[in-house]
Structure formats: C-alpha cells, structure tokens
PDB file of N, CA and C in Angstrom:
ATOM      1  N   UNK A   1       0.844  -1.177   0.000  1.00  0.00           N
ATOM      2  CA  UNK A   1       0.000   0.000   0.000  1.00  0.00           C
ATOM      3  C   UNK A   1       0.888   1.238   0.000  1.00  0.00           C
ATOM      4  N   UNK A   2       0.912   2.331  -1.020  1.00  0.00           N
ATOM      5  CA  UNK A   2       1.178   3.254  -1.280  1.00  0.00           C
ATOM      6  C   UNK A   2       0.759   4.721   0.119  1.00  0.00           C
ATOM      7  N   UNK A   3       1.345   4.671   0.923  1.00  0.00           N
ATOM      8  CA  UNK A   3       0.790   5.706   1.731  1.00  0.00           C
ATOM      9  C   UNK A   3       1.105   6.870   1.584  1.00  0.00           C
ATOM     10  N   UNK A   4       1.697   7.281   0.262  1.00  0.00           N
ATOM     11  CA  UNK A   4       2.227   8.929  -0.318  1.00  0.00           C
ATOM     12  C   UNK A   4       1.067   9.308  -0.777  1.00  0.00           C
ATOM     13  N   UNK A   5      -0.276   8.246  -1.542  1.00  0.00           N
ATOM     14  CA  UNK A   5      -0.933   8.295  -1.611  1.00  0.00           C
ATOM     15  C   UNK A   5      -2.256   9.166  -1.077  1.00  0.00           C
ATOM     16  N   UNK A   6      -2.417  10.909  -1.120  1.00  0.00           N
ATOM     17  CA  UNK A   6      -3.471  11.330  -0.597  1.00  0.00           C
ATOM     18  C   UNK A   6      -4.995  10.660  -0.309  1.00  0.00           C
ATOM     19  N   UNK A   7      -5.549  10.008  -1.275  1.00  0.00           N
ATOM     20  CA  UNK A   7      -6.478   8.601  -0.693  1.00  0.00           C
ATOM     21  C   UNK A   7      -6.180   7.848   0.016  1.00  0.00           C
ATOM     22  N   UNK A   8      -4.739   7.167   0.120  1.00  0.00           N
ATOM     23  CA  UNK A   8      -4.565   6.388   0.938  1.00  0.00           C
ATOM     24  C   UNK A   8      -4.302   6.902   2.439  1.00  0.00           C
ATOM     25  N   UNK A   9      -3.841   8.158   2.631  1.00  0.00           N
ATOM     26  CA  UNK A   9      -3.690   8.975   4.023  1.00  0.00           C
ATOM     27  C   UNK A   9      -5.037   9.261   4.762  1.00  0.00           C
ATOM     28  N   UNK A  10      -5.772   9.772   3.754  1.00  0.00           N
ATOM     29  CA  UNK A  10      -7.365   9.877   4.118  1.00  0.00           C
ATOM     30  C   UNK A  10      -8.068   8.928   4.641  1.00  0.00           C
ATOM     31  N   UNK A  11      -7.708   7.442   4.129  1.00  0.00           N
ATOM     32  CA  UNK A  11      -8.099   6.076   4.681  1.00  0.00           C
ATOM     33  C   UNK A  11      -7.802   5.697   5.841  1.00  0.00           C
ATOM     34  N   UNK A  12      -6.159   6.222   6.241  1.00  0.00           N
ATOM     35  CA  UNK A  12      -5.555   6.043   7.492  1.00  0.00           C
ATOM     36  C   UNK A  12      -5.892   6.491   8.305  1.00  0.00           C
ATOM     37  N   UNK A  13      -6.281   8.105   8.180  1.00  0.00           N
ATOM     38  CA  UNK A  13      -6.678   8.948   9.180  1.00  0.00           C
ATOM     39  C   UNK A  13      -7.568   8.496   9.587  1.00  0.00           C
ATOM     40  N   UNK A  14      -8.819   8.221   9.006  1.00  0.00           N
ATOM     41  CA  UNK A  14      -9.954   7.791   9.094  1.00  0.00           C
ATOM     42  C   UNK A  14     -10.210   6.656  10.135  1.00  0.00           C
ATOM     43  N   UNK A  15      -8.831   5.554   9.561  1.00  0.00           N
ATOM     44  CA  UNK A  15      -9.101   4.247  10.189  1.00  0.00           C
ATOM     45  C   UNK A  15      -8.486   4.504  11.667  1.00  0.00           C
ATOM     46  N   UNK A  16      -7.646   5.210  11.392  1.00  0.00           N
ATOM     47  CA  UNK A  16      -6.952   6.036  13.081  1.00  0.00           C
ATOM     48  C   UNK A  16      -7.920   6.540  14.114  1.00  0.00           C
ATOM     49  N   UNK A  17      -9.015   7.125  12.994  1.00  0.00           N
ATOM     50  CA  UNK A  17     -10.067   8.223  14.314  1.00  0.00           C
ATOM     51  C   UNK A  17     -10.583   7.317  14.683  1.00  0.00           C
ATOM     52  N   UNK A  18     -11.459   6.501  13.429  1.00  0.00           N
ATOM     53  CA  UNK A  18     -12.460   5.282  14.330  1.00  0.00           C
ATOM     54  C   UNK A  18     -11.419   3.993  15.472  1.00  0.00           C
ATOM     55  N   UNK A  19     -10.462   3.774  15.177  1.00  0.00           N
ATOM     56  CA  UNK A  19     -10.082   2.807  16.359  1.00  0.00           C
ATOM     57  C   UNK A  19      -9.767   3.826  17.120  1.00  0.00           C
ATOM     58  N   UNK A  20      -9.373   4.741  17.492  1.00  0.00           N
ATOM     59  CA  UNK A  20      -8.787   5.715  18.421  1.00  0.00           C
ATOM     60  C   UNK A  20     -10.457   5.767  19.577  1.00  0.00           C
ATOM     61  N   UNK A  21     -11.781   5.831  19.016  1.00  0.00           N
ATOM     62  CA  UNK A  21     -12.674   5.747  19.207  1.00  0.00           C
ATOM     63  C   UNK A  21     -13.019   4.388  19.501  1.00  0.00           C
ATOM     64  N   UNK A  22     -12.596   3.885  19.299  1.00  0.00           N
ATOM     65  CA  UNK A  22     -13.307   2.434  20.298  1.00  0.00           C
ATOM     66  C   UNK A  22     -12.062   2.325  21.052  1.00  0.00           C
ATOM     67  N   UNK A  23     -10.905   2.536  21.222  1.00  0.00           N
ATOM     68  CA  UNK A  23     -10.250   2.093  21.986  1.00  0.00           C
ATOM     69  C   UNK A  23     -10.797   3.516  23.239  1.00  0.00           C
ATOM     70  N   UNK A  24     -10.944   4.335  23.107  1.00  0.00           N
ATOM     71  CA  UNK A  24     -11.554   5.250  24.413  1.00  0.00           C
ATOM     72  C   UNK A  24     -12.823   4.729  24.927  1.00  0.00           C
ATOM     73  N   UNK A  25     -13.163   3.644  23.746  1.00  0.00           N
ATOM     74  CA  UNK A  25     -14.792   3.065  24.628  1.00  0.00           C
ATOM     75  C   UNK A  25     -14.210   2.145  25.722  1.00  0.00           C
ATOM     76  N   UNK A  26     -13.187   1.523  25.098  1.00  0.00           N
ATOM     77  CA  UNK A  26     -12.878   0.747  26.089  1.00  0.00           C
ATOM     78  C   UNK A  26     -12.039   0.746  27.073  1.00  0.00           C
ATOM     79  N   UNK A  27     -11.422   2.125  27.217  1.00  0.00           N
ATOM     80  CA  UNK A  27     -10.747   2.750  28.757  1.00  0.00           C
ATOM     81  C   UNK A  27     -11.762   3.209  29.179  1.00  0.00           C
ATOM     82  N   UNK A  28     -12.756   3.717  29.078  1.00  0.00           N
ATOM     83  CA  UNK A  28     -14.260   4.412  29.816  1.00  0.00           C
ATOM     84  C   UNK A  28     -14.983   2.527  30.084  1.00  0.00           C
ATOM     85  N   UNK A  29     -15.036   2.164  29.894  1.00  0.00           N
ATOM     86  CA  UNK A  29     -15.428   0.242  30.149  1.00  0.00           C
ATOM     87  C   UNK A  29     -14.764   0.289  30.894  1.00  0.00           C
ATOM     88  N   UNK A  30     -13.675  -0.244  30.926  1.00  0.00           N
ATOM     89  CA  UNK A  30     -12.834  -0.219  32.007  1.00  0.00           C
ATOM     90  C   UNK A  30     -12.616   0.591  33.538  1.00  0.00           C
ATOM     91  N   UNK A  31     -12.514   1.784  33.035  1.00  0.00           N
ATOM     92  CA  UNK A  31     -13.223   2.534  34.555  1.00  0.00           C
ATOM     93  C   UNK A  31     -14.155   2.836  35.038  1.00  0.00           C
ATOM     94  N   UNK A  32     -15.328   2.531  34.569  1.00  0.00           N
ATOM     95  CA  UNK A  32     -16.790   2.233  34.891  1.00  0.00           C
ATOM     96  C   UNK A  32     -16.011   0.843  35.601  1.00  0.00           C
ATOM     97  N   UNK A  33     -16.231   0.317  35.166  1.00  0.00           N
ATOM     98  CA  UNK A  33     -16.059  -1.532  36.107  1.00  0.00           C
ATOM     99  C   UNK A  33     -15.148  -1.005  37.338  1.00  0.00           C
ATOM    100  N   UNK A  34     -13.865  -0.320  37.302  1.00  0.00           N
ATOM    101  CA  UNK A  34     -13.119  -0.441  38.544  1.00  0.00           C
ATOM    102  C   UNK A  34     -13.765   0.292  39.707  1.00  0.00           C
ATOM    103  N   UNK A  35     -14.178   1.443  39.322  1.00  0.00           N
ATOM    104  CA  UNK A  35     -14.575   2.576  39.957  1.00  0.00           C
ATOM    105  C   UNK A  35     -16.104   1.849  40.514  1.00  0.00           C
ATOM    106  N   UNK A  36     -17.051   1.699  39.596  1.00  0.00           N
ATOM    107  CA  UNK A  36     -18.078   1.138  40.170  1.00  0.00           C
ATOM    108  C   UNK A  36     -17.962  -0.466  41.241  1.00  0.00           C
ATOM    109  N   UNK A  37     -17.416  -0.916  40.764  1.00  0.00           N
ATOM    110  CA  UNK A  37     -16.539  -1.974  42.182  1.00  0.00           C
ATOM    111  C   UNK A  37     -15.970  -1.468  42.985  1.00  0.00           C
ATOM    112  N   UNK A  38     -15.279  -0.791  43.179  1.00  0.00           N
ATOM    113  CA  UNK A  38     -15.230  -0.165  44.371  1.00  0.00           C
ATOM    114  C   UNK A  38     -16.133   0.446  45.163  1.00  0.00           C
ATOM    115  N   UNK A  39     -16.743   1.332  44.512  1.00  0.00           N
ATOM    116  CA  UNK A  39     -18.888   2.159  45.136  1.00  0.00           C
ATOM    117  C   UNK A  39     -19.066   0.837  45.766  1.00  0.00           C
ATOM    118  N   UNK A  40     -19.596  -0.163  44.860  1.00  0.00           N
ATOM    119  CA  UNK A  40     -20.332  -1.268  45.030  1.00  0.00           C
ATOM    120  C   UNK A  40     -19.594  -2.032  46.638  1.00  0.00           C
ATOM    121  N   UNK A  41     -18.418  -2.470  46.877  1.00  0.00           N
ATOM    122  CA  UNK A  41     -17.754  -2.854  48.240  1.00  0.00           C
ATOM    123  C   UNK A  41     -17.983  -1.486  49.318  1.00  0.00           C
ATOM    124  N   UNK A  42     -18.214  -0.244  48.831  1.00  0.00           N
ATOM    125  CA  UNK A  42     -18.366   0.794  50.127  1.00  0.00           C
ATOM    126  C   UNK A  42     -19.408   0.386  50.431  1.00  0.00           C
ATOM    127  N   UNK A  43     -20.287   0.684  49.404  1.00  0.00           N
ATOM    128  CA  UNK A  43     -21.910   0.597  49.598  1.00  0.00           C
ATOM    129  C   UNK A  43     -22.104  -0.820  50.784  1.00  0.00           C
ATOM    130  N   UNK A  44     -21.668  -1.981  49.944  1.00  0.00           N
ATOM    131  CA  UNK A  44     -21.936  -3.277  50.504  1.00  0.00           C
ATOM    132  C   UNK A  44     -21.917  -3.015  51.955  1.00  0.00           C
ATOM    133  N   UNK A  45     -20.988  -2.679  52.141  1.00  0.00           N
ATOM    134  CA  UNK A  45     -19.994  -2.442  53.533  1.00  0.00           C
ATOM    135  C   UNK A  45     -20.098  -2.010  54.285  1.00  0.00           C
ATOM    136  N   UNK A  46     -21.329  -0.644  54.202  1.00  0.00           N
ATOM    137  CA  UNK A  46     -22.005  -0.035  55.052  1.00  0.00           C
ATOM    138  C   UNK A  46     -23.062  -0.742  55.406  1.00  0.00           C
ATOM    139  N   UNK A  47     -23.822  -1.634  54.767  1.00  0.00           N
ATOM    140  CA  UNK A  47     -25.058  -2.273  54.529  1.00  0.00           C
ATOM    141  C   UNK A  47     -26.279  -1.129  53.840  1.00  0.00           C
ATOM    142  N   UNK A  48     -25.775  -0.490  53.308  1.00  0.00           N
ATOM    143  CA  UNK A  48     -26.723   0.275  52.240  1.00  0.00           C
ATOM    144  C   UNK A  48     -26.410   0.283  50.807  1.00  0.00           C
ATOM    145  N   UNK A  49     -27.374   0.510  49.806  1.00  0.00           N
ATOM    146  CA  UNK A  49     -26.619  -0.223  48.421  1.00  0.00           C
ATOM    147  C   UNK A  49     -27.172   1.073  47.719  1.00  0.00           C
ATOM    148  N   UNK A  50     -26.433   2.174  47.580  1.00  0.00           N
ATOM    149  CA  UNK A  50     -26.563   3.816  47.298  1.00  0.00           C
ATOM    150  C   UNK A  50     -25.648   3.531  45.865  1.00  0.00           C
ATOM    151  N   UNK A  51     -24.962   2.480  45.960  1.00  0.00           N
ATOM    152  CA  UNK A  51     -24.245   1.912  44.681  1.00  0.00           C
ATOM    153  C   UNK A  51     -24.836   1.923  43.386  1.00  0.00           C
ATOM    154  N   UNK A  52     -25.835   1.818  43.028  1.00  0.00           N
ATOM    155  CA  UNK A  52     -26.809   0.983  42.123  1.00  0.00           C
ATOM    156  C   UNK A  52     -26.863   2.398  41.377  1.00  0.00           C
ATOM    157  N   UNK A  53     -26.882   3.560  42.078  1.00  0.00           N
ATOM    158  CA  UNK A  53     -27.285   5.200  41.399  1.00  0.00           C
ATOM    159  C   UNK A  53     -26.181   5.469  40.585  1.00  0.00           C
ATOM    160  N   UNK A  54     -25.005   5.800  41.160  1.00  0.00           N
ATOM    161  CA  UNK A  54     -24.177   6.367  40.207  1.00  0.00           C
ATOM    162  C   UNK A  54     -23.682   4.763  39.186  1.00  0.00           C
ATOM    163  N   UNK A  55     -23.976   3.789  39.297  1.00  0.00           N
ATOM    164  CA  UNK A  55     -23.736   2.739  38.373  1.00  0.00           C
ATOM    165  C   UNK A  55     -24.717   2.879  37.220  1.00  0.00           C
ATOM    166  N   UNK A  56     -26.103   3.242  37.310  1.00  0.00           N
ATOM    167  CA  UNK A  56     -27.408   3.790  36.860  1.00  0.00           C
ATOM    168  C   UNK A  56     -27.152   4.899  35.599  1.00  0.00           C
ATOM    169  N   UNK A  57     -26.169   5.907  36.233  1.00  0.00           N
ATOM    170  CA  UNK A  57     -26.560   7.033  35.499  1.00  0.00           C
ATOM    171  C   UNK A  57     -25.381   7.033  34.554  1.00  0.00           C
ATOM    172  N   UNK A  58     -23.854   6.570  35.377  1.00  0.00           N
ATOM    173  CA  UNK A  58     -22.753   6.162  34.461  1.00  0.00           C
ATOM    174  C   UNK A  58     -23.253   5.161  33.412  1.00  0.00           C
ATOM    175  N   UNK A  59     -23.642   4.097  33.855  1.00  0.00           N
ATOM    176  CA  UNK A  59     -23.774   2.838  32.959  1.00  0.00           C
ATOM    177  C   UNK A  59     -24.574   3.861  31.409  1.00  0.00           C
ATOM    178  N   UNK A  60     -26.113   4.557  31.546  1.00  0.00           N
ATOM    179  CA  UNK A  60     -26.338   5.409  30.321  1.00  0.00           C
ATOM    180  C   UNK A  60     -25.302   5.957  29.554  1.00  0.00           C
ATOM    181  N   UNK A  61     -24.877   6.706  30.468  1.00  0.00           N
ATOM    182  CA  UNK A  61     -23.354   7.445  29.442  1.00  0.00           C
ATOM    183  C   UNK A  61     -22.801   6.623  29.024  1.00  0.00           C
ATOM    184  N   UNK A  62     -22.383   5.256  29.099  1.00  0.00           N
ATOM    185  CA  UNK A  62     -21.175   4.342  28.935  1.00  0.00           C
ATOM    186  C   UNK A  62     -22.483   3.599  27.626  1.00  0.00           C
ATOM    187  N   UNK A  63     -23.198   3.639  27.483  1.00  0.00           N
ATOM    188  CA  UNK A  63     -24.285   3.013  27.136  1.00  0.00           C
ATOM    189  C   UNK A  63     -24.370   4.099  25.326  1.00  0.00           C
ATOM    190  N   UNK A  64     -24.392   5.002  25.534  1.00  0.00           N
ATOM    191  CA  UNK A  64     -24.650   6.144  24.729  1.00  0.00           C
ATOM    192  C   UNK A  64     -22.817   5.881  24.040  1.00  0.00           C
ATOM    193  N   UNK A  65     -22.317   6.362  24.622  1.00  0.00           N
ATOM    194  CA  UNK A  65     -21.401   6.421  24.245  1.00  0.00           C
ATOM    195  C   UNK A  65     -20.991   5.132  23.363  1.00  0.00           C
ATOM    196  N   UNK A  66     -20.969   3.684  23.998  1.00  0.00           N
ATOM    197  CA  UNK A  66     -20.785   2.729  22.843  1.00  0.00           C
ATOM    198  C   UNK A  66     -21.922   2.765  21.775  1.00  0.00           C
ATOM    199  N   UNK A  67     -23.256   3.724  21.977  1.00  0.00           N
ATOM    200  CA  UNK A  67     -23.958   3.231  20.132  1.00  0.00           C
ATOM    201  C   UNK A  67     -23.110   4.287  19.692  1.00  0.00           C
ATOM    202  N   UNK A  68     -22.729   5.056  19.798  1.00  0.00           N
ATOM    203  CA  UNK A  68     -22.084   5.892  19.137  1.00  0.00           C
ATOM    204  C   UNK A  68     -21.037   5.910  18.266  1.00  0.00           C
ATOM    205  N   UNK A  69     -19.993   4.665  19.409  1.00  0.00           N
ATOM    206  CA  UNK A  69     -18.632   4.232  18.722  1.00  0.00           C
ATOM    207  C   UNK A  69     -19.295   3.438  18.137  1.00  0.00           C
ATOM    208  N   UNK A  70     -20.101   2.462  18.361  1.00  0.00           N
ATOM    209  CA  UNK A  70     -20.203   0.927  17.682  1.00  0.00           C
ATOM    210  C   UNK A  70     -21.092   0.858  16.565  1.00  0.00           C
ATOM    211  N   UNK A  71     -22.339   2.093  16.987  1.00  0.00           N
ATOM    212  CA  UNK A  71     -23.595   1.903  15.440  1.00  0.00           C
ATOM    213  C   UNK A  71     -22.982   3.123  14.607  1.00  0.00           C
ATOM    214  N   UNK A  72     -22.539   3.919  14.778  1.00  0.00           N
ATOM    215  CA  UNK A  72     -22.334   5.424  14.138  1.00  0.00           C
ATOM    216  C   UNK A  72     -21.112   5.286  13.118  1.00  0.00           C
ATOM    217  N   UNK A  73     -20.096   4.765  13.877  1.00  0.00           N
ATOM    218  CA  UNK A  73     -18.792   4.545  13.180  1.00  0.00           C
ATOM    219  C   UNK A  73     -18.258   3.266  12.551  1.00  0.00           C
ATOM    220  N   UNK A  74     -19.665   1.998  12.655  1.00  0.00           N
ATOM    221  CA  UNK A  74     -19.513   0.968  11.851  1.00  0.00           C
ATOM    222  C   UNK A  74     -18.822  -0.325  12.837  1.00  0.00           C
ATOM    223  N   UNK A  75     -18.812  -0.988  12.377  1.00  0.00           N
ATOM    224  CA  UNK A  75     -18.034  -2.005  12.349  1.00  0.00           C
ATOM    225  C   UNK A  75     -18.166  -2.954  13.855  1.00  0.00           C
ATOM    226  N   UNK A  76     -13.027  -4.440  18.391  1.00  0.00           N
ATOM    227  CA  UNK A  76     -12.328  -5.016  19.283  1.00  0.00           C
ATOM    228  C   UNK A  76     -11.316  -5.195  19.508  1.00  0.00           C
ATOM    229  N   UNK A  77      -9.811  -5.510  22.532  1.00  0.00           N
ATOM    230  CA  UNK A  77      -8.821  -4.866  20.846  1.00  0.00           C
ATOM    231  C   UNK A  77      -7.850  -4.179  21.154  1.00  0.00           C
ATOM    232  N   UNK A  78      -6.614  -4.073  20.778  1.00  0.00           N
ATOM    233  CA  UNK A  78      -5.662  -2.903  20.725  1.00  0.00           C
ATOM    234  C   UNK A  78      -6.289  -2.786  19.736  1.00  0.00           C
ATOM    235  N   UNK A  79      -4.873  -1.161  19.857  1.00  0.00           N
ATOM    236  CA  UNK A  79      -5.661  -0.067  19.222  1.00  0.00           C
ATOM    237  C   UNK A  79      -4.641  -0.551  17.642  1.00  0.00           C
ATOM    238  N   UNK A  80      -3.735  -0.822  17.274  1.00  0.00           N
ATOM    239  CA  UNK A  80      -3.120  -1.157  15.990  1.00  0.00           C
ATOM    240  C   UNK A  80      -3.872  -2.416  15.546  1.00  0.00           C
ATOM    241  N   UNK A  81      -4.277  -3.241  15.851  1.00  0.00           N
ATOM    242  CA  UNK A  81      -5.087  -4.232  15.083  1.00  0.00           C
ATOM    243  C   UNK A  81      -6.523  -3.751  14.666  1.00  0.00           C
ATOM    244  N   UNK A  82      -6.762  -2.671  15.495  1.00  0.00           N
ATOM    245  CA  UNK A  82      -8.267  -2.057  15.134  1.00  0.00           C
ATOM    246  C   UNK A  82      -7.801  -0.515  14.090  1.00  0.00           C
ATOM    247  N   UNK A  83      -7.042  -0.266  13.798  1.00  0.00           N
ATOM    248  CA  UNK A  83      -6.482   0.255  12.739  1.00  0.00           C
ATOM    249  C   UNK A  83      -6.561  -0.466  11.555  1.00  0.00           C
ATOM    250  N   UNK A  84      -5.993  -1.772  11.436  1.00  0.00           N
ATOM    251  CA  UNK A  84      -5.490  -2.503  10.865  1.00  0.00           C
ATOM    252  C   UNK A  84      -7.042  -2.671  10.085  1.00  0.00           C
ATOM    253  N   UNK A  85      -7.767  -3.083  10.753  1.00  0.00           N
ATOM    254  CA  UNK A  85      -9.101  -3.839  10.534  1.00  0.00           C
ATOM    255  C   UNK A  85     -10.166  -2.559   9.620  1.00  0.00           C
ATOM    256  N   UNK A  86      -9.656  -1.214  10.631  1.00  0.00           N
ATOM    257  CA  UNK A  86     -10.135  -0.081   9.636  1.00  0.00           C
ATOM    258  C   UNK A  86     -10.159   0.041   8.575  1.00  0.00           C
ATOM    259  N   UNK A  87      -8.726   0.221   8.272  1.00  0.00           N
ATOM    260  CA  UNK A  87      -7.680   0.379   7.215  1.00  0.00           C
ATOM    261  C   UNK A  87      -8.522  -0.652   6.217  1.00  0.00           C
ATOM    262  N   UNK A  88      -8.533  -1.714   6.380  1.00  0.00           N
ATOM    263  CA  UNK A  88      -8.767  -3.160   5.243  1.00  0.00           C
ATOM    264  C   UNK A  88     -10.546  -2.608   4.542  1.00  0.00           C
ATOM    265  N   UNK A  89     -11.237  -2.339   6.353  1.00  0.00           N
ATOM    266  CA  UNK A  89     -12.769  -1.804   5.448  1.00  0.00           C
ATOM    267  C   UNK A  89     -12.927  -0.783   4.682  1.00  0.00           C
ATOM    268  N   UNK A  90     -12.065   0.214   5.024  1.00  0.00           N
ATOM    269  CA  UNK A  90     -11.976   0.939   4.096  1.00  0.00           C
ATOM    270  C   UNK A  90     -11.743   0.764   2.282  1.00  0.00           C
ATOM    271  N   UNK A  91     -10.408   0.629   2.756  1.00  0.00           N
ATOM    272  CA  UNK A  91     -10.143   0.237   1.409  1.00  0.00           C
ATOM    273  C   UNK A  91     -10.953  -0.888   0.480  1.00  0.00           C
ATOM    274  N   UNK A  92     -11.507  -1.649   1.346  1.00  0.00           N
ATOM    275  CA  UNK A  92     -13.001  -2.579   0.979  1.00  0.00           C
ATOM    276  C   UNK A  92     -13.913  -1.647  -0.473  1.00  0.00           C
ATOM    277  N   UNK A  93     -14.377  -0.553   0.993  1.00  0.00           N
ATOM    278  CA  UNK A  93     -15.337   0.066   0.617  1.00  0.00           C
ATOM    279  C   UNK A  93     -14.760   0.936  -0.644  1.00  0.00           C
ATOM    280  N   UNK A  94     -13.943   1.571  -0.729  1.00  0.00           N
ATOM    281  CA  UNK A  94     -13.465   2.335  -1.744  1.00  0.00           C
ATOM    282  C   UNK A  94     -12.979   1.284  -3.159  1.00  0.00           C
ATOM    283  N   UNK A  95     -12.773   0.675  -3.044  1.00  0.00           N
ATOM    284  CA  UNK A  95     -12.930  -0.392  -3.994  1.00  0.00           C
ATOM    285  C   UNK A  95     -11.235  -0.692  -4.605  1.00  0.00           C
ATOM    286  N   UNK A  96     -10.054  -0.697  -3.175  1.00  0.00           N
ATOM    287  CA  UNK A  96      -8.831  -0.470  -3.328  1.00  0.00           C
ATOM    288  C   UNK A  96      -8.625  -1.800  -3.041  1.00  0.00           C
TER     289      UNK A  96
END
C-alpha cells in the first residue's frame, strides 16, 4: 500500500479516528467496572446499596457512548489491530 498516496492517508486517518474511538470506549469500560466496584464494596460495607445510582446514570453514558462508537462509526482490541481492521474496510469500501 502506497501511503504517499493522498487517498490512501485519508483512509488512514480515518481508520486512526475510528479505532482511536473504540479504543476510548474501552478505557471508559474499564473505569466504569473499577470505579463502580469499588462504590459497590463501600456501599456493601455499610449495609446500604446507594451503589446501584451512580452505576445507573454512568452505565447510560457508557451506554450512549458505545452506540455511538459501535452503530455510528460501523463495524475489538488494541488499538493497531483495530487500525489494521479499519484500514482493510476501508479500502473494501473504496474499492482499493
């Protein structure tokens, strides 16, 4: 693949933003789970379960946020194999 190629840079970029974008879905996954495990053992711990709220209102955002990455922008992961995988649909689609 020719990457002097102005089409082909455009493809890259492209395939760069969208994995760059799921890989932030999945550091926000990730600290939803740690952070809310932790709430969840305070909560437990007190014997009141006040946990369930901010898991509630995060989980939407975390919720919103993946249709966004996942229905909006198409198509798991480091982030260079989800490049990689970009990169290939692209060029799919463009008929390269």
């Amino acid at each position: 693949m020719n990457l002097s190629n102005p089409q082909h840079q455009d493809l890259d970029r492209l395939a760069r933003r969208r994995a760059g974008a799921r890989m932030g879905w999945y550091v926000h996954a990730l600290v939803f789970l740690s952070v809310n495990s932790v709430l969840a053992m305070l909560s437990f711990s007190s014997g009141r379960h006040w946990a369930v709220y901010p898991a509630l209102g995060w989980g939407l955002g975390l919720l919103i946020h993946g249709l966004v990455v996942w229905l909006v922008l198409g198509g798991g992961g480091l982030q260079q194999r989800l490049v990689a995988q970009e990169r290939e649909r692209l060029q799919r689609e463009h008929g390269r």
